[in-house]
PDB file of N, CA and C in Angstrom:
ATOM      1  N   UNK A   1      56.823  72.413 121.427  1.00  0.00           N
ATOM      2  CA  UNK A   1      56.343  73.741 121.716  1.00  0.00           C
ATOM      3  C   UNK A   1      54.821  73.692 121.757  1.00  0.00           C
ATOM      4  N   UNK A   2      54.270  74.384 122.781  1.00  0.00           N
ATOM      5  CA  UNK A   2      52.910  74.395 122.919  1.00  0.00           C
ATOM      6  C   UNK A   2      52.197  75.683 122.048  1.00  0.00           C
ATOM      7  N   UNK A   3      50.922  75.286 121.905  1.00  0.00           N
ATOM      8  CA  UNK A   3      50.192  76.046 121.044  1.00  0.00           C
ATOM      9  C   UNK A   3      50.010  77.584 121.414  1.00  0.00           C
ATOM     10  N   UNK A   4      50.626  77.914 122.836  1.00  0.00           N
ATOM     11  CA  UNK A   4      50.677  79.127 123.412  1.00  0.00           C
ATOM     12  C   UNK A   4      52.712  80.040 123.090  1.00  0.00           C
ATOM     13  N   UNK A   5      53.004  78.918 122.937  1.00  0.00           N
ATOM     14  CA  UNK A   5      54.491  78.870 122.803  1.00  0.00           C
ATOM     15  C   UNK A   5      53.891  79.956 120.497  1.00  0.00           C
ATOM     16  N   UNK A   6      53.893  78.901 120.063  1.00  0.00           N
ATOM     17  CA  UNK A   6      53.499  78.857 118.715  1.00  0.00           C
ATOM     18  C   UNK A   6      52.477  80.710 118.345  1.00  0.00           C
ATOM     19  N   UNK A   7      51.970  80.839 119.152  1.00  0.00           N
ATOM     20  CA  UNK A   7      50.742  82.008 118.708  1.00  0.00           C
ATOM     21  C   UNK A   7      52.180  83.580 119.258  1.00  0.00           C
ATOM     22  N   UNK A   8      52.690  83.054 120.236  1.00  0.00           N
ATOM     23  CA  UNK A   8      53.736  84.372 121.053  1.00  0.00           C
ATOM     24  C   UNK A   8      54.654  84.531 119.971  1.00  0.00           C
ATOM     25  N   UNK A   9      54.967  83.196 119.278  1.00  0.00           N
ATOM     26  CA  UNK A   9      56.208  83.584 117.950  1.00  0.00           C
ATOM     27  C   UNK A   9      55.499  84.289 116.868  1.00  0.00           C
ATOM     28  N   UNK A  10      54.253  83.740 116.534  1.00  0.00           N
ATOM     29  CA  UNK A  10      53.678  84.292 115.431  1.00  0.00           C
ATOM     30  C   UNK A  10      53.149  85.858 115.639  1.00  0.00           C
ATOM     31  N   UNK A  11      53.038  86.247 116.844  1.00  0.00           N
ATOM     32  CA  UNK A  11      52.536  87.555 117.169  1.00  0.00           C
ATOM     33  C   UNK A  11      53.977  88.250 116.724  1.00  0.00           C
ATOM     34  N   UNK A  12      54.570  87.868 117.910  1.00  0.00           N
ATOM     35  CA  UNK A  12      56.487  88.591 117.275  1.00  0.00           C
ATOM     36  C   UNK A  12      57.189  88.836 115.791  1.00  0.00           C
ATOM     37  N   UNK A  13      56.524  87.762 115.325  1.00  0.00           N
ATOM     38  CA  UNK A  13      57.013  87.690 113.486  1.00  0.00           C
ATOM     39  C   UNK A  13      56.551  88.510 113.029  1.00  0.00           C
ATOM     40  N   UNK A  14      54.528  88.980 113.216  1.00  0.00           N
ATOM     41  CA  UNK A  14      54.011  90.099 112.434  1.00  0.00           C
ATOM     42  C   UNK A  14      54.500  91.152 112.913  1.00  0.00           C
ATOM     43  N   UNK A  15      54.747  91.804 114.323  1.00  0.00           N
ATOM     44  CA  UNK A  15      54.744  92.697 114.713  1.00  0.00           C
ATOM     45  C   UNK A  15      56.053  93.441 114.062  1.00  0.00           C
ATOM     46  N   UNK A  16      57.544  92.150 113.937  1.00  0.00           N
ATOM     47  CA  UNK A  16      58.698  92.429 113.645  1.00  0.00           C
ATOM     48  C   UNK A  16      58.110  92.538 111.928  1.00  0.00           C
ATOM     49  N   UNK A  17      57.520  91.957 111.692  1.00  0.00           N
ATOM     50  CA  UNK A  17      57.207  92.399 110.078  1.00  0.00           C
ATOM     51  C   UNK A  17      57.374  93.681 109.692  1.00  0.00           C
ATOM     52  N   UNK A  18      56.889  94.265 110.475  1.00  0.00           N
ATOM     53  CA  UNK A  18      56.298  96.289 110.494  1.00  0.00           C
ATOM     54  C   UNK A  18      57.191  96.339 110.708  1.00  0.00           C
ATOM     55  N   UNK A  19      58.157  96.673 111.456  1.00  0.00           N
ATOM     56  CA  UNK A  19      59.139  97.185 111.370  1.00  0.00           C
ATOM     57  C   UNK A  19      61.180  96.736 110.906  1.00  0.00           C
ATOM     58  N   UNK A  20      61.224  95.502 111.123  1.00  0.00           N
ATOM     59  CA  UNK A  20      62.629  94.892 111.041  1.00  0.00           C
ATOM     60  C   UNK A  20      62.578  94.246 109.646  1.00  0.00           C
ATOM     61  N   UNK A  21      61.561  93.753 109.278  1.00  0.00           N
ATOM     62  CA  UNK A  21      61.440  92.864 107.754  1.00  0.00           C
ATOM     63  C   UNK A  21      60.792  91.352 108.109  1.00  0.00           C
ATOM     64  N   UNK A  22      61.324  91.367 107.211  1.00  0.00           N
ATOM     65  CA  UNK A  22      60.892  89.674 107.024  1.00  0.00           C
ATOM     66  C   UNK A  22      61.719  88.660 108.491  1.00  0.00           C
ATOM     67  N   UNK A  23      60.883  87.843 109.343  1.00  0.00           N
ATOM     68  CA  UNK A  23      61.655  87.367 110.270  1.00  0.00           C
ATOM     69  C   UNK A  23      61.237  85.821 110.463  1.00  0.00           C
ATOM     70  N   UNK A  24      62.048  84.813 109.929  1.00  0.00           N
ATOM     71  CA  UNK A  24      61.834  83.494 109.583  1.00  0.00           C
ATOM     72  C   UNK A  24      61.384  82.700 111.082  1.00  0.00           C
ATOM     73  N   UNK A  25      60.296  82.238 111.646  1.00  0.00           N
ATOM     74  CA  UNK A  25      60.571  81.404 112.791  1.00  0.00           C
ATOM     75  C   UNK A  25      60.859  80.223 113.406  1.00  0.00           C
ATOM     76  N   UNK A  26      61.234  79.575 112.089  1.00  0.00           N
ATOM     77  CA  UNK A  26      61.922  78.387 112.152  1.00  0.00           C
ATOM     78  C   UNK A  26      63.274  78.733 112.741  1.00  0.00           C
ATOM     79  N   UNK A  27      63.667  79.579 111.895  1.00  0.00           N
ATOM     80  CA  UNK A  27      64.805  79.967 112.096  1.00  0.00           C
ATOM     81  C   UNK A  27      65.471  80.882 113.295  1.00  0.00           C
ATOM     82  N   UNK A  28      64.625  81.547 113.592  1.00  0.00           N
ATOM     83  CA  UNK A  28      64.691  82.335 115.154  1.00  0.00           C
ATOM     84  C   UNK A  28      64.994  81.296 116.278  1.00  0.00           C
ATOM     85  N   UNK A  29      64.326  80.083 116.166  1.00  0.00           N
ATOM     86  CA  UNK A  29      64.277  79.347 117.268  1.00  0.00           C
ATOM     87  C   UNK A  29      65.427  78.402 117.040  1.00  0.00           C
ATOM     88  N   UNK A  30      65.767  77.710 115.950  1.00  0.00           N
ATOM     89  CA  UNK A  30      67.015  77.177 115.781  1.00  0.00           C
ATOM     90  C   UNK A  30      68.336  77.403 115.648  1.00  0.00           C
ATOM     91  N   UNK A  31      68.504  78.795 114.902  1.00  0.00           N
ATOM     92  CA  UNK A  31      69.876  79.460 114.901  1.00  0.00           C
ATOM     93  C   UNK A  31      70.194  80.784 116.234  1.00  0.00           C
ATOM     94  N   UNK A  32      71.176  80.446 116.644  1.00  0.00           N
ATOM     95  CA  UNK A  32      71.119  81.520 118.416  1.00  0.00           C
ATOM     96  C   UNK A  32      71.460  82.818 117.445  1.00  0.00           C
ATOM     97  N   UNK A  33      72.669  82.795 116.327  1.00  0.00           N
ATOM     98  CA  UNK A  33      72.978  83.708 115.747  1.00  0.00           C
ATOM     99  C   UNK A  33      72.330  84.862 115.383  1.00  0.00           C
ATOM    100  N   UNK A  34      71.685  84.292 114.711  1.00  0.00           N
ATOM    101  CA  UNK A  34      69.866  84.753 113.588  1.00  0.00           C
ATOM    102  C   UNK A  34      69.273  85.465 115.161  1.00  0.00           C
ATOM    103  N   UNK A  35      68.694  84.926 115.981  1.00  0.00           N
ATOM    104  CA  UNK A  35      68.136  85.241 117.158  1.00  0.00           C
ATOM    105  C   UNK A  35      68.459  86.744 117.730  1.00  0.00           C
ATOM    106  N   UNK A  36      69.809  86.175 117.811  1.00  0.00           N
ATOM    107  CA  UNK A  36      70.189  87.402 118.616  1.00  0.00           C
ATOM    108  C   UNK A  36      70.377  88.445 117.740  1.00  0.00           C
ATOM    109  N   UNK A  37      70.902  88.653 116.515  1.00  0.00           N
ATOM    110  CA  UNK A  37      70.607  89.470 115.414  1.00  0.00           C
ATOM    111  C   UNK A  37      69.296  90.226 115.622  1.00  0.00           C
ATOM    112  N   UNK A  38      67.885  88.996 115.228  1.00  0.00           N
ATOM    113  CA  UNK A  38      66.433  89.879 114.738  1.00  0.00           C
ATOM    114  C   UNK A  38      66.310  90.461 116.618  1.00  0.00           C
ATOM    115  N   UNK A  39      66.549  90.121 118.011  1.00  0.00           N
ATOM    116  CA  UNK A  39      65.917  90.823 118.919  1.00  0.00           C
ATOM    117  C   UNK A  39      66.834  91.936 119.324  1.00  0.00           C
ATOM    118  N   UNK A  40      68.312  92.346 118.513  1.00  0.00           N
ATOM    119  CA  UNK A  40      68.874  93.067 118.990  1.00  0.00           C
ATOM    120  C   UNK A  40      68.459  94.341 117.944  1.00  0.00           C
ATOM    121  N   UNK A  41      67.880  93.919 116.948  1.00  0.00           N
ATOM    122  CA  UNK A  41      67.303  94.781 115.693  1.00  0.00           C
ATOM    123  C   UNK A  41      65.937  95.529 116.617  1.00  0.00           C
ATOM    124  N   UNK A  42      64.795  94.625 117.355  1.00  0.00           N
ATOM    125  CA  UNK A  42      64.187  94.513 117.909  1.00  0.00           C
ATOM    126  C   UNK A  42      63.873  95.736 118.958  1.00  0.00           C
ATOM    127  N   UNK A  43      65.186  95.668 120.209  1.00  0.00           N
ATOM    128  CA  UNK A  43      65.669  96.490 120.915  1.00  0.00           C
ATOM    129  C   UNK A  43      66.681  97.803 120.297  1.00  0.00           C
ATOM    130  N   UNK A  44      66.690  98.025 119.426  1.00  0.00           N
ATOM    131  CA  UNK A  44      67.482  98.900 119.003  1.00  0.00           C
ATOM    132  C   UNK A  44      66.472 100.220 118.150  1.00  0.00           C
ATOM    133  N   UNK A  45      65.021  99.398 117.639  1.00  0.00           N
ATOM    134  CA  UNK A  45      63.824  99.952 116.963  1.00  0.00           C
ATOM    135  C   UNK A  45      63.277 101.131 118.303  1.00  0.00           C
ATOM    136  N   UNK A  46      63.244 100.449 119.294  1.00  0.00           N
ATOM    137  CA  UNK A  46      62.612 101.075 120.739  1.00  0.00           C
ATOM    138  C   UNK A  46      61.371 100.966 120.727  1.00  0.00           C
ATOM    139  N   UNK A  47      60.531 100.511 119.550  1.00  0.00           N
ATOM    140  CA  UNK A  47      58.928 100.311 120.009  1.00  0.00           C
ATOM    141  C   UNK A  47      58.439  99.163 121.538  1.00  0.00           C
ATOM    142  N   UNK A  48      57.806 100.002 122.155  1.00  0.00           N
ATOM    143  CA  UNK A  48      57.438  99.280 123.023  1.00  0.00           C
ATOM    144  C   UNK A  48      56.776  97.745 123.182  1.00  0.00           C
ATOM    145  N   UNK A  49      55.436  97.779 122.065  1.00  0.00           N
ATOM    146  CA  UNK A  49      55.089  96.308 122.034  1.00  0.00           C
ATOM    147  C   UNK A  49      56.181  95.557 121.642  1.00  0.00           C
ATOM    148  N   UNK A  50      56.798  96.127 120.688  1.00  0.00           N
ATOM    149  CA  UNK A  50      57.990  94.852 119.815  1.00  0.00           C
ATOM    150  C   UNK A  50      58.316  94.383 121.226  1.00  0.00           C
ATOM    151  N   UNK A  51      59.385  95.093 121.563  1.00  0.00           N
ATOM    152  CA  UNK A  51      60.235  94.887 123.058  1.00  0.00           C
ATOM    153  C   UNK A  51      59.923  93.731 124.023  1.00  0.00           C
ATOM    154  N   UNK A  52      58.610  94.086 124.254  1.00  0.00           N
ATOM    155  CA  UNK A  52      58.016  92.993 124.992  1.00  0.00           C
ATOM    156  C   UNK A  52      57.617  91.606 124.795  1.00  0.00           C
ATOM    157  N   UNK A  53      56.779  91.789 122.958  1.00  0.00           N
ATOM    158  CA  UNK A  53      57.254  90.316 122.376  1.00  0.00           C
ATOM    159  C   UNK A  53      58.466  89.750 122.515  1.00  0.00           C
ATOM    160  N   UNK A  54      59.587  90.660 122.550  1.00  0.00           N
ATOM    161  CA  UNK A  54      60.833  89.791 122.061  1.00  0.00           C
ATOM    162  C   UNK A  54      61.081  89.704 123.646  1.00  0.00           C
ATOM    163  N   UNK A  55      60.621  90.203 124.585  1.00  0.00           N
ATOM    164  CA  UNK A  55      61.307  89.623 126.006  1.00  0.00           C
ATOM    165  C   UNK A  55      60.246  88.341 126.466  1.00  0.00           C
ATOM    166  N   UNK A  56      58.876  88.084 125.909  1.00  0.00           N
ATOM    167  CA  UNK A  56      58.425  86.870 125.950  1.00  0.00           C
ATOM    168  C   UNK A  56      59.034  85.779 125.351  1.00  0.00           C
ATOM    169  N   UNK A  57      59.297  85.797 124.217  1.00  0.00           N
ATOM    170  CA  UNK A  57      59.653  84.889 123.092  1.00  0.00           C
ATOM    171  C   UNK A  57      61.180  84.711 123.570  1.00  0.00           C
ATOM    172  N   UNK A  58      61.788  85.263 124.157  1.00  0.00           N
ATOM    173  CA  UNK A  58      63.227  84.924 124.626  1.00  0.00           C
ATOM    174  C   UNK A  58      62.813  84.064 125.662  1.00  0.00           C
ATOM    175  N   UNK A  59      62.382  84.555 126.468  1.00  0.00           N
ATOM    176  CA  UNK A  59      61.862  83.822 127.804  1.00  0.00           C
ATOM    177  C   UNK A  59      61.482  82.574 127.292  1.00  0.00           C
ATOM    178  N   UNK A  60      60.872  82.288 126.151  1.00  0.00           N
ATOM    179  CA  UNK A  60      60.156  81.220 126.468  1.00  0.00           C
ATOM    180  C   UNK A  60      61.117  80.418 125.312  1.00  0.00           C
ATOM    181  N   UNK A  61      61.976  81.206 124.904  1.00  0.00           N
ATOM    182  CA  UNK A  61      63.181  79.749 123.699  1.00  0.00           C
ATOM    183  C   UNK A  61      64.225  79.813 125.257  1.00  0.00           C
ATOM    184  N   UNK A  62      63.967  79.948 126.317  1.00  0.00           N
ATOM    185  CA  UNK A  62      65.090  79.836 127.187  1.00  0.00           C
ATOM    186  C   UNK A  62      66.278  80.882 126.997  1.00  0.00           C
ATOM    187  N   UNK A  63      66.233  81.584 126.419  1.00  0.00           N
ATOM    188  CA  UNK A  63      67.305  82.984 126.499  1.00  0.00           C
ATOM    189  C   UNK A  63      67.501  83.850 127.540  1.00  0.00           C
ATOM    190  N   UNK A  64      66.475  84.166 128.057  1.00  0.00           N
ATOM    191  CA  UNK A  64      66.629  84.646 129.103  1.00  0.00           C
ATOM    192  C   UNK A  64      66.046  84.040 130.512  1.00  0.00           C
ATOM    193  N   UNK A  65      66.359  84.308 131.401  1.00  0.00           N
ATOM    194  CA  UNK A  65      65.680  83.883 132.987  1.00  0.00           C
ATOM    195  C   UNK A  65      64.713  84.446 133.545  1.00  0.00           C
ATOM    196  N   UNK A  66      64.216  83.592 133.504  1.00  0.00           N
ATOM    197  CA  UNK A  66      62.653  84.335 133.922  1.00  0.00           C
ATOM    198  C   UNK A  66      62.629  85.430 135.300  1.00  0.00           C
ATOM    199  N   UNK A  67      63.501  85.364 135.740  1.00  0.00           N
ATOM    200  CA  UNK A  67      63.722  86.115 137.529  1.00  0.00           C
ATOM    201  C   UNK A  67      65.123  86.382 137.254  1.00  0.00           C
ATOM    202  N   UNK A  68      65.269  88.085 137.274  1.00  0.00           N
ATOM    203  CA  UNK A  68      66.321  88.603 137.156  1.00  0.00           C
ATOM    204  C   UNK A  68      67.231  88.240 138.565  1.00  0.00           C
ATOM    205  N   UNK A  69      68.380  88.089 138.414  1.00  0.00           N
ATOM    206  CA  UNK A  69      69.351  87.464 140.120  1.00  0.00           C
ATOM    207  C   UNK A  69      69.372  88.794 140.832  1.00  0.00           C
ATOM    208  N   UNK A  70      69.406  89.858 140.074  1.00  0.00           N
ATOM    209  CA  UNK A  70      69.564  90.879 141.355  1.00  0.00           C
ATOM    210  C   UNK A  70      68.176  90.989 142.164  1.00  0.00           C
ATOM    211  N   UNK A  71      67.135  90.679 141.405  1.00  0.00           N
ATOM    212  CA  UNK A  71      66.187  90.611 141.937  1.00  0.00           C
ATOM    213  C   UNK A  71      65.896  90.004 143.168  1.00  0.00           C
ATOM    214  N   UNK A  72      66.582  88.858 143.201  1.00  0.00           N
ATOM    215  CA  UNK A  72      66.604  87.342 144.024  1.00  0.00           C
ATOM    216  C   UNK A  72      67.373  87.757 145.130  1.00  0.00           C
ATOM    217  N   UNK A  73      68.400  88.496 144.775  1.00  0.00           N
ATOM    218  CA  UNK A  73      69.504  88.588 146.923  1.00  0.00           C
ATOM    219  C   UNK A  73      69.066  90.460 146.800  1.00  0.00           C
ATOM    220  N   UNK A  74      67.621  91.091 146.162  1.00  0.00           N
ATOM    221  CA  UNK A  74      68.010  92.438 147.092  1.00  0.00           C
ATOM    222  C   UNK A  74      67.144  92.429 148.260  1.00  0.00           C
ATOM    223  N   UNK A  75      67.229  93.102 149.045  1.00  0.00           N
ATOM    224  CA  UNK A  75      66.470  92.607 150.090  1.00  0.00           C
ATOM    225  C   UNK A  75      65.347  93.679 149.905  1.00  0.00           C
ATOM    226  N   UNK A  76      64.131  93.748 150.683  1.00  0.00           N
ATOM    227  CA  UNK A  76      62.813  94.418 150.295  1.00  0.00           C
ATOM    228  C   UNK A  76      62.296  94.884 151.127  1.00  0.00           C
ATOM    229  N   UNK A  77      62.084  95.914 151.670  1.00  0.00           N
ATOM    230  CA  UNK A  77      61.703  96.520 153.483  1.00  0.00           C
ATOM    231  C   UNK A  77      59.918  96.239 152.676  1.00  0.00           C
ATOM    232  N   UNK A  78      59.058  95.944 153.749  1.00  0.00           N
ATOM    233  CA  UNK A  78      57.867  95.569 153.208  1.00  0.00           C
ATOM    234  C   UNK A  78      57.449  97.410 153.596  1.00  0.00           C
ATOM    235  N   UNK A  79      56.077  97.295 152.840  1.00  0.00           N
ATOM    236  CA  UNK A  79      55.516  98.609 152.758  1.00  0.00           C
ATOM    237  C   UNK A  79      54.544  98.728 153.595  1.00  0.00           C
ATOM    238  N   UNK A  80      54.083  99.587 154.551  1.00  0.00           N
ATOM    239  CA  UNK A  80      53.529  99.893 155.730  1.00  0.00           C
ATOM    240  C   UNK A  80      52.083 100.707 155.313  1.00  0.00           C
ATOM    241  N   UNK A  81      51.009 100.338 155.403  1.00  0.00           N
ATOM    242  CA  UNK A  81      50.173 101.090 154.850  1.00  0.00           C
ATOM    243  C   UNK A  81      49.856 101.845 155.760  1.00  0.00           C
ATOM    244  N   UNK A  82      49.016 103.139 154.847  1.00  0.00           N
ATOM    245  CA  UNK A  82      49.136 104.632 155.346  1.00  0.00           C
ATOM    246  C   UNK A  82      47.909 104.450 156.369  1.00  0.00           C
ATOM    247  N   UNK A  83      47.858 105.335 157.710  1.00  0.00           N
ATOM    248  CA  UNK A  83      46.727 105.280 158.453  1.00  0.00           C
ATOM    249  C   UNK A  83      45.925 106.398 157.910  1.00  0.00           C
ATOM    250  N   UNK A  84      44.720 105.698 157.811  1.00  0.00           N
ATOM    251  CA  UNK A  84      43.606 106.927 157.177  1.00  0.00           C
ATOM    252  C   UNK A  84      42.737 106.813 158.456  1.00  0.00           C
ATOM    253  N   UNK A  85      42.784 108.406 158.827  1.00  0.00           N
ATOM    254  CA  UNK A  85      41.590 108.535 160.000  1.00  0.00           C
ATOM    255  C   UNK A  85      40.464 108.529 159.494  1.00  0.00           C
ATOM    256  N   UNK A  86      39.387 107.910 160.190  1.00  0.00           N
ATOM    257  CA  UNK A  86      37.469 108.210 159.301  1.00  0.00           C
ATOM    258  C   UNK A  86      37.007 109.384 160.471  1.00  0.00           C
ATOM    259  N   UNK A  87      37.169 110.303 159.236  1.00  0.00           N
ATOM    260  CA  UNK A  87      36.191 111.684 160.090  1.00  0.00           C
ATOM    261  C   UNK A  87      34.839 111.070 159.508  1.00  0.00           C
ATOM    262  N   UNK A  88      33.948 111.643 160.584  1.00  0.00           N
ATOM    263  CA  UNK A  88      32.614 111.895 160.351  1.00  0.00           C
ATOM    264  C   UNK A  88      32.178 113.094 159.328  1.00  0.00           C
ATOM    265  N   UNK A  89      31.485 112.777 158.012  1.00  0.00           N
ATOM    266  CA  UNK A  89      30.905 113.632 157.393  1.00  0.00           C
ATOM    267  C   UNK A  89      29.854 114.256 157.454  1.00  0.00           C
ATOM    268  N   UNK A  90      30.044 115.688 157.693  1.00  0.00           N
ATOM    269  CA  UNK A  90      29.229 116.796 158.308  1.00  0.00           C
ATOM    270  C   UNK A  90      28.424 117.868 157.582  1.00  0.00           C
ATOM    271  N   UNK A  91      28.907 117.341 156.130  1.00  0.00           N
ATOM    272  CA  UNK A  91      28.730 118.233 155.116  1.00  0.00           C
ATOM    273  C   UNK A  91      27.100 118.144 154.228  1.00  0.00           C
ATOM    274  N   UNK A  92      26.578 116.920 154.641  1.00  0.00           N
ATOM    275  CA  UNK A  92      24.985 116.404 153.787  1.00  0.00           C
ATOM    276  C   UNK A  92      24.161 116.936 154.578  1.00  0.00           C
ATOM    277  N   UNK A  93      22.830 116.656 153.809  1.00  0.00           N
ATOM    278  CA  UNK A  93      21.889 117.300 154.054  1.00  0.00           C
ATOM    279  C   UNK A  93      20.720 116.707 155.779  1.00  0.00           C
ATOM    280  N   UNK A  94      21.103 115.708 156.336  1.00  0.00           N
ATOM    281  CA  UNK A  94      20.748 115.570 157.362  1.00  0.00           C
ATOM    282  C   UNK A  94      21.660 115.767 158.699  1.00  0.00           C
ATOM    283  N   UNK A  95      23.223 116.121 158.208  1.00  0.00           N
ATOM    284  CA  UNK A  95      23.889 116.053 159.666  1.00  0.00           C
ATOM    285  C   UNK A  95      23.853 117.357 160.770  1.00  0.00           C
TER     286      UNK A  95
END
């Protein structure tokens, strides 16, 4: 685990501190059980930062997929940008 891997668990542990308890990270990352327990505690709190730690920190023990599949076959009409006419401004002090 990289030192960026290491700082995302330790952010998640304090944050889950405040609210879920005590959350071991040895143990988060080795037991799936334990895991899915503290992020379903996690998601069930509804705080927003938590949430998002725990959808990094999944992401990155491989729990979840980084690219949701429905994402992948919906198809996407691209977006057409708006035509803005340029009027001439008539309104200052020399026009």
């Amino acid at each position: 685990m990289d030192s960026n891997g290491l700082i995302l668990l330790s952010k998640f542990s304090v944050s889950a501190r405040r609210l879920i308890g005590s959350v071991n990270p040895a143990k988060l990352i080795k037991d799936s059980e334990y895991s899915a327990e503290v992020f379903q505690k996690a998601f069930e709190l509804g705080d927003e930062e938590l949430i998002m730690l725990a959808l990094e920190v999944q992401t990155m023990l491989g729990l979840l997929n980084a690219t949701a599949p429905a994402a992948s076959t919906a198809k996407v009409a691209p977006i057409k940008p708006a035509v803005v006419e340029e009027k001439k401004y008539m309104f200052g002090a020399r026009s």
